[in-house]
Protein backbone atom coordinates (compact mmCIF):
# COMPACT_ATOMS: atom_id res chain seq x y z
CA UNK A 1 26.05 11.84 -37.27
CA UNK A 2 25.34 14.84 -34.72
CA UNK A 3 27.17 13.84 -31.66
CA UNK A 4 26.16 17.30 -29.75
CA UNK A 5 22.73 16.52 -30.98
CA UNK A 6 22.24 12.76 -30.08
CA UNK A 7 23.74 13.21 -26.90
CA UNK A 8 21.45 16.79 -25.59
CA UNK A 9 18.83 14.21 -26.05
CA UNK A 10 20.22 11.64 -23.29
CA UNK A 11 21.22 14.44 -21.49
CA UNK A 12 17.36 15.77 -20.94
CA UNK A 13 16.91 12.12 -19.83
CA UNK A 14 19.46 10.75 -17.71
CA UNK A 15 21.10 14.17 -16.25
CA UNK A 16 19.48 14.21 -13.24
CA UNK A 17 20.18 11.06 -12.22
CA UNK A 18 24.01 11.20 -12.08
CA UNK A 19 26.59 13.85 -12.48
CA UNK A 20 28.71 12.79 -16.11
CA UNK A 21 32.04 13.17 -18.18
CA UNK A 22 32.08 11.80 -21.20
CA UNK A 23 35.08 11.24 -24.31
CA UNK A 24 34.57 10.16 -27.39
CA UNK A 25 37.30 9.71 -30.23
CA UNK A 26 37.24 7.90 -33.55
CA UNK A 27 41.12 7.06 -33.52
CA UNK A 28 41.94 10.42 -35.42
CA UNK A 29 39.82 13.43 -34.25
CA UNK A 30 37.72 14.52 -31.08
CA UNK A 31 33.54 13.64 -31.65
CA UNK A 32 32.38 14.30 -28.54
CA UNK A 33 32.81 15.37 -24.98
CA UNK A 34 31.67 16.91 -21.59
CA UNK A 35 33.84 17.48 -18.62
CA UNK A 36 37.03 15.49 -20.41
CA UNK A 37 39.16 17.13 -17.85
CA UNK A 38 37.52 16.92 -14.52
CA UNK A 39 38.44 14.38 -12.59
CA UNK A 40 36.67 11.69 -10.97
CA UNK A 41 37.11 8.53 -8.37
CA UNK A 42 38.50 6.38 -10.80
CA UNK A 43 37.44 2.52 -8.73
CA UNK A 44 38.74 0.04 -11.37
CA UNK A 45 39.65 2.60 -14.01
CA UNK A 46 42.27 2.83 -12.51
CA UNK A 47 43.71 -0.87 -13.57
CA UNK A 48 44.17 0.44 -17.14
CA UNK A 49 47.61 2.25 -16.43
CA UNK A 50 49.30 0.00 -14.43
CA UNK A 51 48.00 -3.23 -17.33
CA UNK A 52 49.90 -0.95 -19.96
CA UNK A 53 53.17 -0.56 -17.65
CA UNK A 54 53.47 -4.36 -17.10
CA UNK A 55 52.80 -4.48 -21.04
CA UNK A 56 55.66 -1.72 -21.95
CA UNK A 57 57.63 -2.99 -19.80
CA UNK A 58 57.73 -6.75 -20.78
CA UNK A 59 57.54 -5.65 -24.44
CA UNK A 60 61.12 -3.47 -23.41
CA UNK A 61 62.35 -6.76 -21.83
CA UNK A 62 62.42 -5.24 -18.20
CA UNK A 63 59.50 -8.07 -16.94
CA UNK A 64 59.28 -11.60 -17.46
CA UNK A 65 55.59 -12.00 -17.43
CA UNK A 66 56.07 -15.43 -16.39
CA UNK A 67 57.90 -14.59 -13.41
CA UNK A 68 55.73 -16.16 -10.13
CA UNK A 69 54.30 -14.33 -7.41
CA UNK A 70 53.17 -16.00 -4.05
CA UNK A 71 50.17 -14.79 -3.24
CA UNK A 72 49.23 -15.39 0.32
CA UNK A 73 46.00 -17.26 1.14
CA UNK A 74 44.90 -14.64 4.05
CA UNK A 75 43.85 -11.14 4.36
CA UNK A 76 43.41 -11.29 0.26
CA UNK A 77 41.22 -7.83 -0.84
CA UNK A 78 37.62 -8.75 -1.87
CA UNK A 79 34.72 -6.93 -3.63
CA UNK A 80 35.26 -7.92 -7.42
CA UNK A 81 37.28 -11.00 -8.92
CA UNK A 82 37.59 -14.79 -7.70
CA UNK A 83 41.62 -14.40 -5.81
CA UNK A 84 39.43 -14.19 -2.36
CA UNK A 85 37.61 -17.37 -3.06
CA UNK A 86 40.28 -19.47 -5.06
CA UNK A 87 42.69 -19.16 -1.28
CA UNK A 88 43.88 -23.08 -2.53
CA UNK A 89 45.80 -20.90 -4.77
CA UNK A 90 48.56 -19.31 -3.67
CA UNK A 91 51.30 -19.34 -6.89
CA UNK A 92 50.11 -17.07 -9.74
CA UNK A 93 52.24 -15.44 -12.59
CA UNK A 94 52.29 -11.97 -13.33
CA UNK A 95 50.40 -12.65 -16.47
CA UNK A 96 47.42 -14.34 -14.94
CA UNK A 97 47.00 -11.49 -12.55
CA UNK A 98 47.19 -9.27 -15.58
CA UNK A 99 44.52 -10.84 -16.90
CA UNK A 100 42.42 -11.55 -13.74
CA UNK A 101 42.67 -8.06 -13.60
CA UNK A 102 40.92 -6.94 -16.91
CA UNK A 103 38.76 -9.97 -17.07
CA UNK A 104 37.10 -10.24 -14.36
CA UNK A 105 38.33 -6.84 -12.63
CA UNK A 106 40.00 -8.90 -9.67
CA UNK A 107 41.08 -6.03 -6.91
CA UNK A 108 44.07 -8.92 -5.32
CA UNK A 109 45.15 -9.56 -8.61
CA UNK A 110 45.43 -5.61 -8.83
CA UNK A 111 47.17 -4.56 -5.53
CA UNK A 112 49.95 -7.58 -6.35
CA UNK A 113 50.47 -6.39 -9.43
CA UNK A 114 50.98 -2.28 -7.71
CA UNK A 115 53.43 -4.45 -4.88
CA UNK A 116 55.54 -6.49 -7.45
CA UNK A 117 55.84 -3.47 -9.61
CA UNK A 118 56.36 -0.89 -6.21
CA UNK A 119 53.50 1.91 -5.93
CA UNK A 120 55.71 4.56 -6.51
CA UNK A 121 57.65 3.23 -9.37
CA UNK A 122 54.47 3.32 -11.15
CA UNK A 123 53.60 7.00 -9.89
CA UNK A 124 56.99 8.00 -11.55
CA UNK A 125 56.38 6.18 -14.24
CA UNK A 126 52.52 8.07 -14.39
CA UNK A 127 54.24 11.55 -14.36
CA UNK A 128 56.69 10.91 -17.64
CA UNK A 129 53.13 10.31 -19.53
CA UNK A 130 51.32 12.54 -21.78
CA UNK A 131 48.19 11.85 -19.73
CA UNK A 132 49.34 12.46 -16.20
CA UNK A 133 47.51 15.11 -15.19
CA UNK A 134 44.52 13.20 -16.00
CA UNK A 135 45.38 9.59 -13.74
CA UNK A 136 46.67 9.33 -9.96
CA UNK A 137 47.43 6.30 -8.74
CA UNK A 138 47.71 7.14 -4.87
CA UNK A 139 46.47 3.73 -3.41
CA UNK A 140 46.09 0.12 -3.49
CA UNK A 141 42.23 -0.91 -4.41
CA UNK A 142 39.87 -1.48 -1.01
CA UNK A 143 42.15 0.69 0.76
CA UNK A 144 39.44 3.40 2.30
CA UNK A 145 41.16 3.52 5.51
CA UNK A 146 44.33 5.47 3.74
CA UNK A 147 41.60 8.52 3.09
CA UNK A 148 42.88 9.05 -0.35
CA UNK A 149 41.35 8.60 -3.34
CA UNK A 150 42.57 7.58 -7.05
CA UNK A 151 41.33 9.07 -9.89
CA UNK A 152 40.97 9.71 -13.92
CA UNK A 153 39.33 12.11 -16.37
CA UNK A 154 37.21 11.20 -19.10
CA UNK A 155 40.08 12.39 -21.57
CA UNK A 156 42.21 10.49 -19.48
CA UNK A 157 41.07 7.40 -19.25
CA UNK A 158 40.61 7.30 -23.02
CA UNK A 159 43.99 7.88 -23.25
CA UNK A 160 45.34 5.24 -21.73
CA UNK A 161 42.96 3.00 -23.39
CA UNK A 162 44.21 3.73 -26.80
CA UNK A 163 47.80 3.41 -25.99
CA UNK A 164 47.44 0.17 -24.55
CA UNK A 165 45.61 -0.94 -27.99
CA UNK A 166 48.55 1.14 -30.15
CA UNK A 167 50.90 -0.85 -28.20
CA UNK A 168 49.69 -4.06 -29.26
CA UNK A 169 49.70 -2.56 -33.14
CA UNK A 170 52.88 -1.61 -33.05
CA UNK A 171 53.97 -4.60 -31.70
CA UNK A 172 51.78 -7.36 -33.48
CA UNK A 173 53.23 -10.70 -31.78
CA UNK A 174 52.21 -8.99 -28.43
CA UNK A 175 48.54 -7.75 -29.92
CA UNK A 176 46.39 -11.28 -29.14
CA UNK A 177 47.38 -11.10 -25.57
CA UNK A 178 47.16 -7.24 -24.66
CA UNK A 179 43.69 -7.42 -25.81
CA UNK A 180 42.64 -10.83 -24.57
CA UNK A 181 41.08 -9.93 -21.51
CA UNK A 182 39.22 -7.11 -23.03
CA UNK A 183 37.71 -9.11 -25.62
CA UNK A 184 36.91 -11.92 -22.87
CA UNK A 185 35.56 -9.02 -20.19
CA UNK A 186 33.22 -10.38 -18.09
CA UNK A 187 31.14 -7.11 -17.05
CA UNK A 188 29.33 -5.83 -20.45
CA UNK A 189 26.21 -4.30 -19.33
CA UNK A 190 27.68 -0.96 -19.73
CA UNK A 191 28.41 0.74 -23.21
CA UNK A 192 28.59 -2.82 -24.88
CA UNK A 193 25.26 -3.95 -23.05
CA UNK A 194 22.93 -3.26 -25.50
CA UNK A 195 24.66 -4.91 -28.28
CA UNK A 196 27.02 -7.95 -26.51
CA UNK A 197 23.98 -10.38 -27.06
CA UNK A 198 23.14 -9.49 -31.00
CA UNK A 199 24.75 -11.57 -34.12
CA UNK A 200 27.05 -8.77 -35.10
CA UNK A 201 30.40 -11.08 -35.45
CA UNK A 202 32.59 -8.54 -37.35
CA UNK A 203 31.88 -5.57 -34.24
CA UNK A 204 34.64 -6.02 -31.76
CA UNK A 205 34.37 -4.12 -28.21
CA UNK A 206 36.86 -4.21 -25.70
CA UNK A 207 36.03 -2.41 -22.24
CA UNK A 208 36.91 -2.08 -18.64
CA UNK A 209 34.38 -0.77 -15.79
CA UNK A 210 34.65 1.21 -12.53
CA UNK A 211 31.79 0.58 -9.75
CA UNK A 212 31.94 1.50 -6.04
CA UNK A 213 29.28 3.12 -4.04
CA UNK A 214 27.59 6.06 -6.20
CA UNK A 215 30.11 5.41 -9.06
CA UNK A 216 29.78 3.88 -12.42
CA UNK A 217 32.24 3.67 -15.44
CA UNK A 218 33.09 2.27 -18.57
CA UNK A 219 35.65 2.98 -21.30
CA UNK A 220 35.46 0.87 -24.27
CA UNK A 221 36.69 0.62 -28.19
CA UNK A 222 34.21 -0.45 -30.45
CA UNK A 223 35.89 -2.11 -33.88
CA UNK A 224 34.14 -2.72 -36.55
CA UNK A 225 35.29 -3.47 -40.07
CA UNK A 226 38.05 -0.73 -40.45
CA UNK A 227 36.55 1.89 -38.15
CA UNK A 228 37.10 2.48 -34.44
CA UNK A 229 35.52 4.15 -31.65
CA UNK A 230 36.63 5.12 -28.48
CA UNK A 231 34.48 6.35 -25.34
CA UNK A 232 34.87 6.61 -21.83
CA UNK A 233 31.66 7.00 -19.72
CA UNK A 234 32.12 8.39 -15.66
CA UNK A 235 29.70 9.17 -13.25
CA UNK A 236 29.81 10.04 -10.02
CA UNK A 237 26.96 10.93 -7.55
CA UNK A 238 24.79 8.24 -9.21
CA UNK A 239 21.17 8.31 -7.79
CA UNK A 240 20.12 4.95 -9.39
CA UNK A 241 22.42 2.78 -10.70
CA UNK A 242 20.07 0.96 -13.51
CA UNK A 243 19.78 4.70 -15.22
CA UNK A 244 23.79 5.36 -15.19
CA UNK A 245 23.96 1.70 -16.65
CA UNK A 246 20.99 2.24 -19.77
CA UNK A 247 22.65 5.54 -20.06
CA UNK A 248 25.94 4.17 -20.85
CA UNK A 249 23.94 1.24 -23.44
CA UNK A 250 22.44 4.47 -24.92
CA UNK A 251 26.24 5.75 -25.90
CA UNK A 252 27.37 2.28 -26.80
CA UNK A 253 23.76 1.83 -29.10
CA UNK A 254 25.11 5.92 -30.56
CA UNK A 255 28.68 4.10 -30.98
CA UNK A 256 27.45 1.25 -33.34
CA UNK A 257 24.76 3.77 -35.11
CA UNK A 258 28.47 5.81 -36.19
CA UNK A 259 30.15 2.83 -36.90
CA UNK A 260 28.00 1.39 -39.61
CA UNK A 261 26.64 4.87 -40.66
CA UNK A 262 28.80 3.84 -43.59
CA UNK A 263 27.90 0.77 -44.29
């Protein structure tokens, strides 16, 4: 398949509704991308690092992911997740927060997790990584006031993506629950929108999105039989948001055409 070729053609399309960076790896080799290093306002990207550090660091026995955490019942952060209606709920483990977070991209469960960790023991831990150039982690989530801004990079956010799935490989008791909340996400209308309601039981696809005003992402692996996908979609500057989303279906619909161009 003609990556450069497939994607000119959304490009003459969708362009001019958004500005785009784009990342696409099969697991082995580079198939794709535009703008891999630029960074952009990363809105719930940015939940992907600090899911792998609870992960690497339970797996290295330095968490108990069972531990509680008291979550007060005012002043919790709202936009998206269910912590800032469920307030008759204040004990939660670090686990459920992990997965509040991927699932249903909670911001409360997020900005507990950065506070039980400490904000800039997961900065240090950012810089010792391959990818840290390409994620900053400078604030909690709904925090405009602070006036800074977190971001990723196309490449980036790929990145991070595939270690957190290599993790669970490598460690195979651990592998169901990494990628729980991924396969259970509850916001598919990006890259998997096109094909989360079709009969295709052996395609897996495992994604987390970014939204806040002007900004849509997605960053997804697509499984199916023995051959993988990766892609991140950002955009920034969007001009209408139902064009960024059938412009990410369009890569996800590309994604499954290369992953049965086999079959």
């Amino acid at each position: 398949m003609d990556w450069n070729k497939e994607i000119q053609g959304l490009e003459t399309d969708f362009s001019s509704y958004m500005e785009s960076g784009i990342y696409i790896h099969d697991g082995m080799k580079l198939l794709f991308s535009k703008n891999k290093e630029e960074l952009f306002p990363s809105a719930s990207i940015i939940k992907l690092p600090i899911y792998l550090y609870y992960y690497e660091q339970a797996i290295q026995g330095k968490f108990n992911l069972m531990d509680r955490v008291n979550v007060s019942n005012k002043g919790r952060a709202n936009g998206s997740g269910v912590m800032h209606v469920l307030t008759s709920i204040e004990d939660w483990s670090v686990e459920e927060l992990l997965q509040l977070m991927i699932a249903v991209s909670d911001n409360e469960a997020t900005n507990q997790l950065i506070s039980y960790a400490g904000l800039e023991n997961l900065q240090a831990w950012i810089k010792e990584k391959t990818w840290n150039e390409e994620m900053a982690l400078r604030r909690y989530l709904m925090d405009y006031e602070s006036g800074l801004v977190n971001e990723v990079t196309p490449q980036g956010a790929v990145s991070v993506l595939k270690e957190i799935m290599e993790l669970g490989r490598n460690y195979p008791l651990w592998k169901n629950q990494i990628e729980k909340p991924f396969l259970l996400q509850q916001f598919r209308t990006g890259l998997p929108g096109y094909l989360d309601e079709r009969e295709i039981p052996i395609l897996e696809m495992l994604n987390k999105t970014g939204e806040d005003n002007e900004i849509r992402h997605d960053v997804a692996l697509f499984r199916y039989n023995d051959r993988v996908v990766y892609i991140a979609a950002l955009n920034k500057n969007v001009k209408e948001e139902a064009k960024a989303i059938e412009w990410m279906q369009e890569l996800g619909k590309l994604a499954f055409k290369f992953l049965t161009n086999a079959d």
